[in-house]
N, C-alpha and C. Protein backbone atom coordinates (compact mmCIF):
# COMPACT_ATOMS: atom_id res chain seq x y z
N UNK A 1 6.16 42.24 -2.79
CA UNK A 1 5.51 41.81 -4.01
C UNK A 1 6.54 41.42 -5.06
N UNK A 2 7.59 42.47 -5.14
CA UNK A 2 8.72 42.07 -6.09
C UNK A 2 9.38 40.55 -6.18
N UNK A 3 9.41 40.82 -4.59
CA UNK A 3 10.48 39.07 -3.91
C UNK A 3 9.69 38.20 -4.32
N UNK A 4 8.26 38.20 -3.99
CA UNK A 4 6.92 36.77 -4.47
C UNK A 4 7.15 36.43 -6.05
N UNK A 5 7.03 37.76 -6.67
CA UNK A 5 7.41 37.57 -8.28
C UNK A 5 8.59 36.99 -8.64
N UNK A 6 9.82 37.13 -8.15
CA UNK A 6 11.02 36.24 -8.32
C UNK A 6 10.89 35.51 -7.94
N UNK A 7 10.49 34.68 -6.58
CA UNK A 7 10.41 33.34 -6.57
C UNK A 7 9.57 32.51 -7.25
N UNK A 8 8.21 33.32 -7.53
CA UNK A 8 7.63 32.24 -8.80
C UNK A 8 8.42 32.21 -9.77
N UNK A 9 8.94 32.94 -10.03
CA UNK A 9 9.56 32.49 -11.73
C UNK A 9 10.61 31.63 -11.85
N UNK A 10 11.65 31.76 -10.55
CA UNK A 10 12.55 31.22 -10.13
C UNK A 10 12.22 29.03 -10.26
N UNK A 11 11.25 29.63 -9.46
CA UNK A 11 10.33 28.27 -8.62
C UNK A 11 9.79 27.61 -10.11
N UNK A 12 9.00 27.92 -11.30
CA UNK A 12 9.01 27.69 -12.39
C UNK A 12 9.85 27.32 -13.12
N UNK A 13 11.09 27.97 -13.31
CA UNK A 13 12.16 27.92 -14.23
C UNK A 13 12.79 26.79 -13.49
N UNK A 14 13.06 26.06 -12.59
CA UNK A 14 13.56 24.87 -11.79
C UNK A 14 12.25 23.77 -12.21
N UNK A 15 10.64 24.02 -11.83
CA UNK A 15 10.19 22.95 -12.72
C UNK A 15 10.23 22.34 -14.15
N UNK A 16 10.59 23.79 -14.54
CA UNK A 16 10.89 23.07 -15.76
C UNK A 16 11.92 22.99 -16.71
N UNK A 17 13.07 23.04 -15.99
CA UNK A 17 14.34 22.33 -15.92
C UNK A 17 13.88 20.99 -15.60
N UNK A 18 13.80 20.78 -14.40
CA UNK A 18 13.54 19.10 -14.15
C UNK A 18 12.83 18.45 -14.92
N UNK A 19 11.51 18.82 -15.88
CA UNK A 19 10.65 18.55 -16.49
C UNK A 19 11.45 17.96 -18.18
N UNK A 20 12.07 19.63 -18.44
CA UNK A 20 12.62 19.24 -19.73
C UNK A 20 14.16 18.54 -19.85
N UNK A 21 14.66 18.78 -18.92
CA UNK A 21 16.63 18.73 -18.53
C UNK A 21 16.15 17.00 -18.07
N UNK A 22 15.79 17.04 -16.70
CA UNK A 22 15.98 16.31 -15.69
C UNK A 22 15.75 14.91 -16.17
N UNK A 23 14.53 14.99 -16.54
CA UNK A 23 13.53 13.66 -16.83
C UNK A 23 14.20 12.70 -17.73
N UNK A 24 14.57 13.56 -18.88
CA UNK A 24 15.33 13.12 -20.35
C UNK A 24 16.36 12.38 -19.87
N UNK A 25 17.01 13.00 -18.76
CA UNK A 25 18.55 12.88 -18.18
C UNK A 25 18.06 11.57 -17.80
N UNK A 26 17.76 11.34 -16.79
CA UNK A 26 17.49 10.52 -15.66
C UNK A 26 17.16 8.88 -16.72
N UNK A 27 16.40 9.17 -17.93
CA UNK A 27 15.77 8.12 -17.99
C UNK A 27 17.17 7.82 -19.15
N UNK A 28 18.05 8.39 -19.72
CA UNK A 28 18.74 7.99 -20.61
C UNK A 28 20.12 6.96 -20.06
N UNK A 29 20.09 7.73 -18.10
CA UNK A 29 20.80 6.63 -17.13
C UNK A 29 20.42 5.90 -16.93
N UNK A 30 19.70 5.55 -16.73
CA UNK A 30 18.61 4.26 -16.34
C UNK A 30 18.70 3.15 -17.53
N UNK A 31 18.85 3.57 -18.60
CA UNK A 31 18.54 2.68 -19.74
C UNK A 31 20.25 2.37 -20.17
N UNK A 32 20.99 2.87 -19.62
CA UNK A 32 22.29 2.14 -19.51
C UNK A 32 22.34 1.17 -18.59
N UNK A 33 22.01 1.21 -17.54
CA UNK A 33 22.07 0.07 -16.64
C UNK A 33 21.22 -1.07 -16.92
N UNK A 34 19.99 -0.84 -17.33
CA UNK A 34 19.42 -1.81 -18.17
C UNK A 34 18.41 -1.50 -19.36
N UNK A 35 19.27 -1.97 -20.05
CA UNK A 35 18.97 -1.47 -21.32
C UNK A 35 17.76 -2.20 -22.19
N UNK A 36 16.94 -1.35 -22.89
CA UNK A 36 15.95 -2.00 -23.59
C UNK A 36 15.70 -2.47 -24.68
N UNK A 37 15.43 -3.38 -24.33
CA UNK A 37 15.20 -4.84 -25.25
C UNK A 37 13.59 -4.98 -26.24
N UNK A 38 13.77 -5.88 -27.12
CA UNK A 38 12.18 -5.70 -27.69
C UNK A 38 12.46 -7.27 -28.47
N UNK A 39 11.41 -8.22 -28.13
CA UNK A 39 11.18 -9.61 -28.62
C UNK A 39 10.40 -9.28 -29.64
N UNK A 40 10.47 -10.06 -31.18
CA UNK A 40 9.44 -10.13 -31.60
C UNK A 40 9.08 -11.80 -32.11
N UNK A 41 7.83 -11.88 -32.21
CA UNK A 41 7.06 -12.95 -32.99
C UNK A 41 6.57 -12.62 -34.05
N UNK A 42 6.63 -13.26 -35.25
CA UNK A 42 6.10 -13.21 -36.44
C UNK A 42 5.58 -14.41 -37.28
N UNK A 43 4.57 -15.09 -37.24
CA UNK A 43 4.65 -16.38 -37.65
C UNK A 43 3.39 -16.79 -37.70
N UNK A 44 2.94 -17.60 -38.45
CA UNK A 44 1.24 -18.41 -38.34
C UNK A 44 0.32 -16.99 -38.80
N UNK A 45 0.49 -15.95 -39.27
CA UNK A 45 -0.37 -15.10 -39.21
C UNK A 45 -0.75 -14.34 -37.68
N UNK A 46 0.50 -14.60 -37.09
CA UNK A 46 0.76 -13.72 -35.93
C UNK A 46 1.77 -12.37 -35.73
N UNK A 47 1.47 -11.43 -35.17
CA UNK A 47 2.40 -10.71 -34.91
C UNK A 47 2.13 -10.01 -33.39
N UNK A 48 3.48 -10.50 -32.78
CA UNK A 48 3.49 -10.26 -31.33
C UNK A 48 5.01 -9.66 -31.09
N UNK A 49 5.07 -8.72 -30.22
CA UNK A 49 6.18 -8.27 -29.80
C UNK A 49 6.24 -7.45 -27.88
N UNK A 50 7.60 -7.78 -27.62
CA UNK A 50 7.59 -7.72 -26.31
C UNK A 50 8.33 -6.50 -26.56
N UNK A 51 8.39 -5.55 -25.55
CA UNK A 51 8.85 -4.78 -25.39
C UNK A 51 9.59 -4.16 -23.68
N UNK A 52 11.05 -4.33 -23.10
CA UNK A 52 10.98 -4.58 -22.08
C UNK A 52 12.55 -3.43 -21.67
N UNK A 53 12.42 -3.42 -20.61
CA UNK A 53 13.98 -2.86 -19.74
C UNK A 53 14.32 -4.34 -18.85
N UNK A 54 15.50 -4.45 -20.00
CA UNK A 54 16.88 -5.91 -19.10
C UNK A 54 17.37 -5.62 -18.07
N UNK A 55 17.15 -5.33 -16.63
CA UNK A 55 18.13 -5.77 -15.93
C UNK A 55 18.82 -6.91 -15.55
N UNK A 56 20.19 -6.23 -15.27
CA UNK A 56 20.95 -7.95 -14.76
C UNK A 56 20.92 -8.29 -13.34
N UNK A 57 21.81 -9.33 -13.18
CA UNK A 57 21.71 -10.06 -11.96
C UNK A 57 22.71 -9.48 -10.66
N UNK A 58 23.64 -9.19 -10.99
CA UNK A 58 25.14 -8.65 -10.23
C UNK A 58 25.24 -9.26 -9.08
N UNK A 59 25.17 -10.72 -8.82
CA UNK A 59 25.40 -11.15 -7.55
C UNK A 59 24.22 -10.71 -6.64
N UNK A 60 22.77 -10.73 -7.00
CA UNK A 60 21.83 -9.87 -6.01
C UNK A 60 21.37 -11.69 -5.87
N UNK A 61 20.44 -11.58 -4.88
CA UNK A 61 19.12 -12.76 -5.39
C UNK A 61 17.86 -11.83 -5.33
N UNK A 62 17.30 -12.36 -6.60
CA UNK A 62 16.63 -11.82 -7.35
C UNK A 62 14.83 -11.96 -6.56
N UNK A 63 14.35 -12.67 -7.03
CA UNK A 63 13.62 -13.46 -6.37
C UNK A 63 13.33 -13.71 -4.61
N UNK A 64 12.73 -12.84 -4.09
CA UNK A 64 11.87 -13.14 -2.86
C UNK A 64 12.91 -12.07 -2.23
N UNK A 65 13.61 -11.25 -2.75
CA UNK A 65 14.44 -10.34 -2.08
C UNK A 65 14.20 -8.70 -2.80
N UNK A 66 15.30 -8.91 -3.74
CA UNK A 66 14.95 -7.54 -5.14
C UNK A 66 13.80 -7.83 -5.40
N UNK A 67 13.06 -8.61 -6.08
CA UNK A 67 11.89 -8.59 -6.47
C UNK A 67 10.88 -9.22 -5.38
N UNK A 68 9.90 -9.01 -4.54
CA UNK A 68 9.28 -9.45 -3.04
C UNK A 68 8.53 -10.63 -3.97
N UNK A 69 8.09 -11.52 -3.19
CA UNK A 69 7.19 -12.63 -3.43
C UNK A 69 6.05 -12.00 -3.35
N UNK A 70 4.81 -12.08 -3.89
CA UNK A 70 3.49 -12.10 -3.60
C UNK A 70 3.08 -10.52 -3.80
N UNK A 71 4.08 -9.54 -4.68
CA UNK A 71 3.72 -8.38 -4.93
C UNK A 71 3.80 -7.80 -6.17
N UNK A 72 2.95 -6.69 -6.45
CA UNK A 72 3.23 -6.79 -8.18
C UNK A 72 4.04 -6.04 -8.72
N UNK A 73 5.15 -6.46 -9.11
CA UNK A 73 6.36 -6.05 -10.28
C UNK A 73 6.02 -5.50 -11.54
N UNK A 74 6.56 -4.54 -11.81
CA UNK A 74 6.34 -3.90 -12.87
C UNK A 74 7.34 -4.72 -14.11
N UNK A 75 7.76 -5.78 -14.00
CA UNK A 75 8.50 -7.01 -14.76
C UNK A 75 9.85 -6.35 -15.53
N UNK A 76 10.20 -5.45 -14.95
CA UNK A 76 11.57 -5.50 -15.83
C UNK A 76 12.32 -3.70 -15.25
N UNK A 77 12.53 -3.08 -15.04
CA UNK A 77 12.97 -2.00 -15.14
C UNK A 77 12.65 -0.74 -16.08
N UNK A 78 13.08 0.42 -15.15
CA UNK A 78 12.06 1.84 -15.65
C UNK A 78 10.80 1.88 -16.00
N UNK A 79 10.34 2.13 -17.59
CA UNK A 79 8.92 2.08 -17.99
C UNK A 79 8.21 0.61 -17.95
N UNK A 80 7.12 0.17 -17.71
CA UNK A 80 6.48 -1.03 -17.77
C UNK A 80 6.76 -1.82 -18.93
N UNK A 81 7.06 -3.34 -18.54
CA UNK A 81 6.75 -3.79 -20.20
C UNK A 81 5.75 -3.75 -20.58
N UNK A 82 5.71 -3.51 -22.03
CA UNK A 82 4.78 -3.79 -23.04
C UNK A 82 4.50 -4.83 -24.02
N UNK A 83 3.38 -5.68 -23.93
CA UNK A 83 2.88 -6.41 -24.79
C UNK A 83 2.06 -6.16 -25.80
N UNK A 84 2.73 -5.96 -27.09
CA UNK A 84 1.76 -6.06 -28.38
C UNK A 84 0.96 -6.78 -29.33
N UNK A 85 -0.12 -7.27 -29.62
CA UNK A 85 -0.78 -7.64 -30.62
C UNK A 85 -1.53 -7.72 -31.81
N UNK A 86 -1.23 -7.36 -33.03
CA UNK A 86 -1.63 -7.40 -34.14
C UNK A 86 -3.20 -7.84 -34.29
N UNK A 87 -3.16 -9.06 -33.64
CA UNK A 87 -5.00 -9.55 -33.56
C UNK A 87 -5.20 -10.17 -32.28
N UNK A 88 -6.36 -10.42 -32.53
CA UNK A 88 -6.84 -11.08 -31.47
C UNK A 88 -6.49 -12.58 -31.09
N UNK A 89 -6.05 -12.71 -29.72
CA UNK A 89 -5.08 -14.08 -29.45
C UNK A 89 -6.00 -14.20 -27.71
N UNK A 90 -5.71 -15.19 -27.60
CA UNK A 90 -6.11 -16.44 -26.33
C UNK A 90 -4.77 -16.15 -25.19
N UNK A 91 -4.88 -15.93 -24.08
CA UNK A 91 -3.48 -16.15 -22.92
C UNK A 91 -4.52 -17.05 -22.68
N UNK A 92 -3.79 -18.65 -22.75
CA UNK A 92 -4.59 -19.87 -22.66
C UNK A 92 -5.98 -20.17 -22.66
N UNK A 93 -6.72 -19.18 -21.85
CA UNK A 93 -8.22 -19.63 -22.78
C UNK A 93 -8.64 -18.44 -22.59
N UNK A 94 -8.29 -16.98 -22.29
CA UNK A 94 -8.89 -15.82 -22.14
C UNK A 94 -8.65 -15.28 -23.09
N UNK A 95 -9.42 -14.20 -23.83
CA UNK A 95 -9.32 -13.08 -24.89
C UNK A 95 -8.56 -12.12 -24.69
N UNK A 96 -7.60 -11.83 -25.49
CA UNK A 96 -6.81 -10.69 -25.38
C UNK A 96 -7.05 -9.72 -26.89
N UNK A 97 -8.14 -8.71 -26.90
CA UNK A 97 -8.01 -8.02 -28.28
C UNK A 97 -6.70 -7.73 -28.87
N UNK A 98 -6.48 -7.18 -30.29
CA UNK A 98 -5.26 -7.09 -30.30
C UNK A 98 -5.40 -5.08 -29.63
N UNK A 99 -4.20 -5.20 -29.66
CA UNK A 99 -3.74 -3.80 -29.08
C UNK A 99 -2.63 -4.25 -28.22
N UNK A 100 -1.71 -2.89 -27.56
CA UNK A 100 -0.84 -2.53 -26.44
C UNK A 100 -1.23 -2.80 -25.09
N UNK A 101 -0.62 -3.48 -24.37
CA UNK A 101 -0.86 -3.68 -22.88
C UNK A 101 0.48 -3.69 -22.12
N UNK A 102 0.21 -3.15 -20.83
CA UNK A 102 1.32 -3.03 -19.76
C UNK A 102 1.21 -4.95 -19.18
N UNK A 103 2.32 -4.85 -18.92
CA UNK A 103 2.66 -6.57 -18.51
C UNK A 103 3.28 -6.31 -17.06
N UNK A 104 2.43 -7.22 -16.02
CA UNK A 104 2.77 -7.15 -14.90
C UNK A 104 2.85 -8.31 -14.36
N UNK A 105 3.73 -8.70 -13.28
CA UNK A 105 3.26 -10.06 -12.77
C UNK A 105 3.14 -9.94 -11.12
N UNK A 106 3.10 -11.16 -10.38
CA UNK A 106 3.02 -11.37 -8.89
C UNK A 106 3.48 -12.70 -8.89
N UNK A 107 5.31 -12.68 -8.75
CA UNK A 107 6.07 -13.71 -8.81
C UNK A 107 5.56 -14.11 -7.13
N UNK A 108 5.58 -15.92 -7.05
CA UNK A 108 6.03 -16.15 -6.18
C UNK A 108 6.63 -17.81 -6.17
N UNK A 109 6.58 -18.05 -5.24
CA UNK A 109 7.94 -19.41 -5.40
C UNK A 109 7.78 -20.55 -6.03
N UNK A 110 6.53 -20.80 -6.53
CA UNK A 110 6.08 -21.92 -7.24
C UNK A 110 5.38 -21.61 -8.28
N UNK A 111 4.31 -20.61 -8.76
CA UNK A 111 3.70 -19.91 -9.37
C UNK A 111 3.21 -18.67 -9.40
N UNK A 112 3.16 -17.58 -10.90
CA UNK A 112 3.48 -16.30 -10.51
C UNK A 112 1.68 -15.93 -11.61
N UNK A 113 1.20 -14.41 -10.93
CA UNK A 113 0.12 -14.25 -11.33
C UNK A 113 0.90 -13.40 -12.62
N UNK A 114 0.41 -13.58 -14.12
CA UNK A 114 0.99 -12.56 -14.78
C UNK A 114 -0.61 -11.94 -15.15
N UNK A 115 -0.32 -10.47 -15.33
CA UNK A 115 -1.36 -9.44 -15.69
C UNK A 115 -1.09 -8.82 -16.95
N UNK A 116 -2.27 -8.97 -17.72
CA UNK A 116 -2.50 -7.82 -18.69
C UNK A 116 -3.32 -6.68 -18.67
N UNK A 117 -2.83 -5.15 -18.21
CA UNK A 117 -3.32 -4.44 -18.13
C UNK A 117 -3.32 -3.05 -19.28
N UNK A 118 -4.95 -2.61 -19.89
CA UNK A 118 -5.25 -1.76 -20.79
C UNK A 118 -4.42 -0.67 -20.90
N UNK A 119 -3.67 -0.30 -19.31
CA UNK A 119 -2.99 1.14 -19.58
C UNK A 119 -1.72 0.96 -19.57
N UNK A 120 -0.75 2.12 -19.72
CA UNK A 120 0.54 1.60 -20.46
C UNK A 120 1.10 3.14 -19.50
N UNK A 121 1.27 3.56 -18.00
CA UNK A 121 1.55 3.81 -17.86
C UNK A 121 3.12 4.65 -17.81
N UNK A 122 3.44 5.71 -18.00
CA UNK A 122 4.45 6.50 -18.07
C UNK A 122 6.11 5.98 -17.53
N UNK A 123 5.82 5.40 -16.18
CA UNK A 123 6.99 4.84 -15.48
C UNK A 123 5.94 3.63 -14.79
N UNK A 124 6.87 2.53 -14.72
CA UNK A 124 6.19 1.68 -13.50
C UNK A 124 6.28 1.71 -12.23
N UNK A 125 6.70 2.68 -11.66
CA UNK A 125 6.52 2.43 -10.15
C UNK A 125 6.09 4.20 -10.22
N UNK A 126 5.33 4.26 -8.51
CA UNK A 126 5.20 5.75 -7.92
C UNK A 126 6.42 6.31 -7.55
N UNK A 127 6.86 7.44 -7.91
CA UNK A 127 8.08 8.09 -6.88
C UNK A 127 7.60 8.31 -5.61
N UNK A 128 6.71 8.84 -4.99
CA UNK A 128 6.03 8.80 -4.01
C UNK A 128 6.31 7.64 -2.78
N UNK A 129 5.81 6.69 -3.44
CA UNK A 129 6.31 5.45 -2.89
C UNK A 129 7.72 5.20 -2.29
N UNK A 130 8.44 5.81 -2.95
CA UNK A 130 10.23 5.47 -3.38
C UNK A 130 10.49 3.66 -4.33
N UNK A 131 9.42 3.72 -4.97
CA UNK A 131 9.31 2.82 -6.07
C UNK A 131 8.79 1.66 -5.60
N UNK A 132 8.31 1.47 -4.80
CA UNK A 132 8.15 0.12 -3.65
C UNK A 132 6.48 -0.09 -4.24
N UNK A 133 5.82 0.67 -4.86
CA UNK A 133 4.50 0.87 -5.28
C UNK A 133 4.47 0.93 -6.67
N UNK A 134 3.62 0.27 -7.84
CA UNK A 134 3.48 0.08 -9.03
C UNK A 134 2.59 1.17 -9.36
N UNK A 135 2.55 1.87 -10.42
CA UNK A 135 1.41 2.67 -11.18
C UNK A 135 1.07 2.11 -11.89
N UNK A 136 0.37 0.75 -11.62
CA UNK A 136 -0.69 -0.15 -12.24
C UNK A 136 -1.92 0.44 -11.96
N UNK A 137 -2.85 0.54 -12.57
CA UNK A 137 -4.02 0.74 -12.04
C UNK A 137 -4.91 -0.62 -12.13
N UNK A 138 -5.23 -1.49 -11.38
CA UNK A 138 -6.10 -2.23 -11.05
C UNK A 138 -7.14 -2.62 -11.61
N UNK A 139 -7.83 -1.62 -11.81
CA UNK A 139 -9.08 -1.54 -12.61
C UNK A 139 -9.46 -1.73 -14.13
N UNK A 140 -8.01 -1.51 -14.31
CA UNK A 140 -8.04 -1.60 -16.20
C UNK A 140 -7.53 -3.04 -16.46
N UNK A 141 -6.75 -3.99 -15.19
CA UNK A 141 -6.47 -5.18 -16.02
C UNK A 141 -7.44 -5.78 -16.69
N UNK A 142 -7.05 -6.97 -18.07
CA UNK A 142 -7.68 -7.45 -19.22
C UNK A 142 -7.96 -8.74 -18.46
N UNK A 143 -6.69 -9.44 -18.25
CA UNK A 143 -6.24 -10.65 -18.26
C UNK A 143 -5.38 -10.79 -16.77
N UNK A 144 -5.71 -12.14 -15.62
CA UNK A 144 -5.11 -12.32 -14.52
C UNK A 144 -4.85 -13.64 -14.84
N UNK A 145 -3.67 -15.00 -14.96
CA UNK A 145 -3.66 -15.76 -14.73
C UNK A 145 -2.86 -16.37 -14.19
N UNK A 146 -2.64 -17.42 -14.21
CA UNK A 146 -1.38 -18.53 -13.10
C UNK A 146 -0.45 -19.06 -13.48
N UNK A 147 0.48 -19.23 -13.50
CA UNK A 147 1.54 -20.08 -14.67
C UNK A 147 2.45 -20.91 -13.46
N UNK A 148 2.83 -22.15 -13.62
CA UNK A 148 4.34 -22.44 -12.60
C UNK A 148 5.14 -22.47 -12.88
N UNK A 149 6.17 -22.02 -11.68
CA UNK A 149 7.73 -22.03 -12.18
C UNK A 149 8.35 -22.82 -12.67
N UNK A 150 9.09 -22.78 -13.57
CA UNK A 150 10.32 -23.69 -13.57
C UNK A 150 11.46 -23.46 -13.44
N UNK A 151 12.24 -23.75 -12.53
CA UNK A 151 13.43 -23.75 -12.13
C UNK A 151 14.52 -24.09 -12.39
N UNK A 152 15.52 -23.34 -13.20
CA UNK A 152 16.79 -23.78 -14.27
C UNK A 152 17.87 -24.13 -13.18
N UNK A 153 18.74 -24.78 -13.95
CA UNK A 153 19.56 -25.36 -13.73
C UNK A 153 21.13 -24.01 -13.87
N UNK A 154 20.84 -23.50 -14.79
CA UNK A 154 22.00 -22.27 -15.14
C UNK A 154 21.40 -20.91 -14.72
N UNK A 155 21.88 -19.85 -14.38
CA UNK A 155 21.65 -18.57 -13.87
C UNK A 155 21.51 -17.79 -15.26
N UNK A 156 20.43 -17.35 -15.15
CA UNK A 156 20.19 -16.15 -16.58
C UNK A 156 20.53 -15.39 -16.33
N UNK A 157 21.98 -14.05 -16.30
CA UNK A 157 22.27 -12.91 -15.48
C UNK A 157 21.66 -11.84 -16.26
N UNK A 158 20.58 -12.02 -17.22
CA UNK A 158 19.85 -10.68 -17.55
C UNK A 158 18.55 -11.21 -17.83
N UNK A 159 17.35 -10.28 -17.73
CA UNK A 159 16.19 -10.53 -17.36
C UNK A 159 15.82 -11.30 -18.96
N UNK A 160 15.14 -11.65 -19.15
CA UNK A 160 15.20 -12.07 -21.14
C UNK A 160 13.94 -12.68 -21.26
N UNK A 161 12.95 -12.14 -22.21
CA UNK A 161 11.80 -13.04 -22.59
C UNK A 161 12.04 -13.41 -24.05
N UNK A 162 10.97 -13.98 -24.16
CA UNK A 162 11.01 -14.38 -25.47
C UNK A 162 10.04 -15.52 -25.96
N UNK A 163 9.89 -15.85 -27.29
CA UNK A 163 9.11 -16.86 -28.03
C UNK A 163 9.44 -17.94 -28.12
N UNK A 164 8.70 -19.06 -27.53
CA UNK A 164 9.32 -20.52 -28.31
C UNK A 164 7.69 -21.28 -28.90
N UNK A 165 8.24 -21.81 -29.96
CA UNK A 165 7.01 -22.02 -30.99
C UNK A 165 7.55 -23.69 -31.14
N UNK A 166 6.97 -25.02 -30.08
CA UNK A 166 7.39 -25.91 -30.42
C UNK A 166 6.17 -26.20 -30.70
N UNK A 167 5.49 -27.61 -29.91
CA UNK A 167 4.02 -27.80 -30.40
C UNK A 167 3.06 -26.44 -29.80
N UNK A 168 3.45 -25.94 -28.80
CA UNK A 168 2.91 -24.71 -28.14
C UNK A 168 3.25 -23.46 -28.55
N UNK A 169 2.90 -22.32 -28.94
CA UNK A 169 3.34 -20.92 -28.87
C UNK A 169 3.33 -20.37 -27.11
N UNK A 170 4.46 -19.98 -26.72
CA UNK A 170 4.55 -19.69 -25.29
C UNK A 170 5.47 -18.59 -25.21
N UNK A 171 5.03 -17.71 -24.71
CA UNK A 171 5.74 -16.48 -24.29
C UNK A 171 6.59 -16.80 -22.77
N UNK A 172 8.17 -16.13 -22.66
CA UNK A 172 8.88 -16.81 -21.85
C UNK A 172 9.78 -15.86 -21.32
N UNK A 173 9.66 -15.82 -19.97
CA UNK A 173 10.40 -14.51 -19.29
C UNK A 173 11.29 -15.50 -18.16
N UNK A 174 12.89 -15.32 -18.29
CA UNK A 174 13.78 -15.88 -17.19
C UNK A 174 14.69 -15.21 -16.76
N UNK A 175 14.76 -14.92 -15.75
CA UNK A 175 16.35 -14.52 -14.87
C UNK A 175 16.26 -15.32 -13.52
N UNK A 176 17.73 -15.10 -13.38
CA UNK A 176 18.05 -16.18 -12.18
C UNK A 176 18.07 -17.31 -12.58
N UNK A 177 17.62 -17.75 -11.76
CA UNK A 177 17.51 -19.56 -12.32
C UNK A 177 15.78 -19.83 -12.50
N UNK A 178 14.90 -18.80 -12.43
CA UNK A 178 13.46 -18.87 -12.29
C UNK A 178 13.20 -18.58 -13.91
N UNK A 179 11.90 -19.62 -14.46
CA UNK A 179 11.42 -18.94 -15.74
C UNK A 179 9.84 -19.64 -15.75
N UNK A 180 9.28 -18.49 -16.47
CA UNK A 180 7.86 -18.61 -16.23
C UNK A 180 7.81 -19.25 -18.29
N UNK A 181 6.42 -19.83 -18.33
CA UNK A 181 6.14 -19.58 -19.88
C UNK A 181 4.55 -19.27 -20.16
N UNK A 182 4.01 -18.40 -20.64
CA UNK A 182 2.58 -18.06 -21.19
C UNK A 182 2.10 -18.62 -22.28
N UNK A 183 1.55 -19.37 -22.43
CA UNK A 183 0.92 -20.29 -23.53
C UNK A 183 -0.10 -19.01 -24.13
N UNK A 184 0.12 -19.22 -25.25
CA UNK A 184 -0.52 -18.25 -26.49
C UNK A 184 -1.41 -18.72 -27.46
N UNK A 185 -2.68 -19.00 -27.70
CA UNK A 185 -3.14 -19.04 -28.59
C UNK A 185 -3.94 -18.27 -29.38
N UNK A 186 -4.18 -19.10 -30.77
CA UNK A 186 -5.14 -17.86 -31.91
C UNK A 186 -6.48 -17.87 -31.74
C-alpha cells in the first residue's frame, strides 16, 4: 500500500512537471526556430490581423514533400494561425462574422483549399499522430474556398503573409516560390 502511494505521487509530480516545466519549455524552443509573426491591416474602416509561426526554408522543398499535397496544414508552425476581424467581411463572396478563427489550408499544385475554422485550437497538430494529423475539427469550419497558385520567380526562405490593398484587398501567404492571395471584401 505504501509503494502504490509513492508511485502515485511520484507519477503526479512528473505530470506535472511536464505540464508546468515541460510545455512552457518546449514551446519557447519551437518559437526560436520559427518565430512568431503577426500581419496587420488597418484601413477603409477595416481591421484585420494575421497572426502566425514563420518557418523557413533551409534547403527543404517545401511543397508536395514537408508540406503533402492534398492534406490539411495547419499553415505555419506550432500553434495554428490565427485570423482576426474587427467586423464583418466577405472571403470573396462568403460571410465571415467578425471574430478569431484558426486558418488552415489544403495546398496543392495549382490550387489550394484555404479554411476558416470557429475553433482556435491549443497546438495544430495531434501528438498522437506524431504531428502528421491536424487538431482541426471539421465541423466548426466557417469558410472552404479555392484560390490558384502563383508561382514566383524568387524563393521566399520564410513563410510570410500579408496585405496588399491595390484595386483588391487580398490577404497573401508565400514561401518557396509558391504564393496564394485571398481576396477580402466589406
Amino acid at each position: 500500500m505504501k509503494f502504490l502511494k509513492w508511485f502515485l505521487i511520484v507519477l503526479v509530480s512528473i505530470g506535472l512537471l511536464i505540464v508546468f516545466v515541460g510545455w512552457p519549455y518546449m514551446k519557447k524552443q519551437t518559437k526560436k526556430i520559427s518565430p512568431e509573426q503577426t500581419e496587420i491591416y488597418a484601413n477603409n474602416g477595416l481591421d484585420l490581423a494575421v497572426n502566425y509561426s514563420a518557418p523557413f526554408k533551409k534547403n527543404r522543398v517545401i511543397f508536395g514533400e514537408l508540406v503533402p499535397y492534398n492534406a490539411v496544414w495547419r499553415t505555419g508552425a506550432n500553434e495554428p494561425t490565427t485570423f482576426t476581424t474587427s467586423s464583418a467581411i466577405k472571403i470573396i463572396d462568403k460571410n465571415l462574422p467578425a471574430g478569431t478563427y484558426s486558418f488552415w489550408t489544403k495546398p496543392n499544385k495549382d490550387s489550394w483549399v484555404v479554411i476558416f475554422n470557429k475553433e482556435v485550437p491549443g497546438w495544430g497538430v495531434s501528438f498522437l499522430s506524431g504531428g502528421s494529423e491536424t487538431s482541426r475539427d471539421a465541423k466548426e469550419d466557417i469558410i472552404e474556398i479555392e484560390v490558384p497558385v502563383t508561382n514566383l520567380t524568387e524563393t521566399v526562405e520564410r513563410l510570410t503573409f500579408g496585405f496588399e490593398d491595390e484595386n483588391q484587398l487580398v490577404l497573401t501567404l508565400a514561401w518557396d516560390k509558391t504564393k496564394i492571395s485571398i481576396p477580402i471584401n466589406k
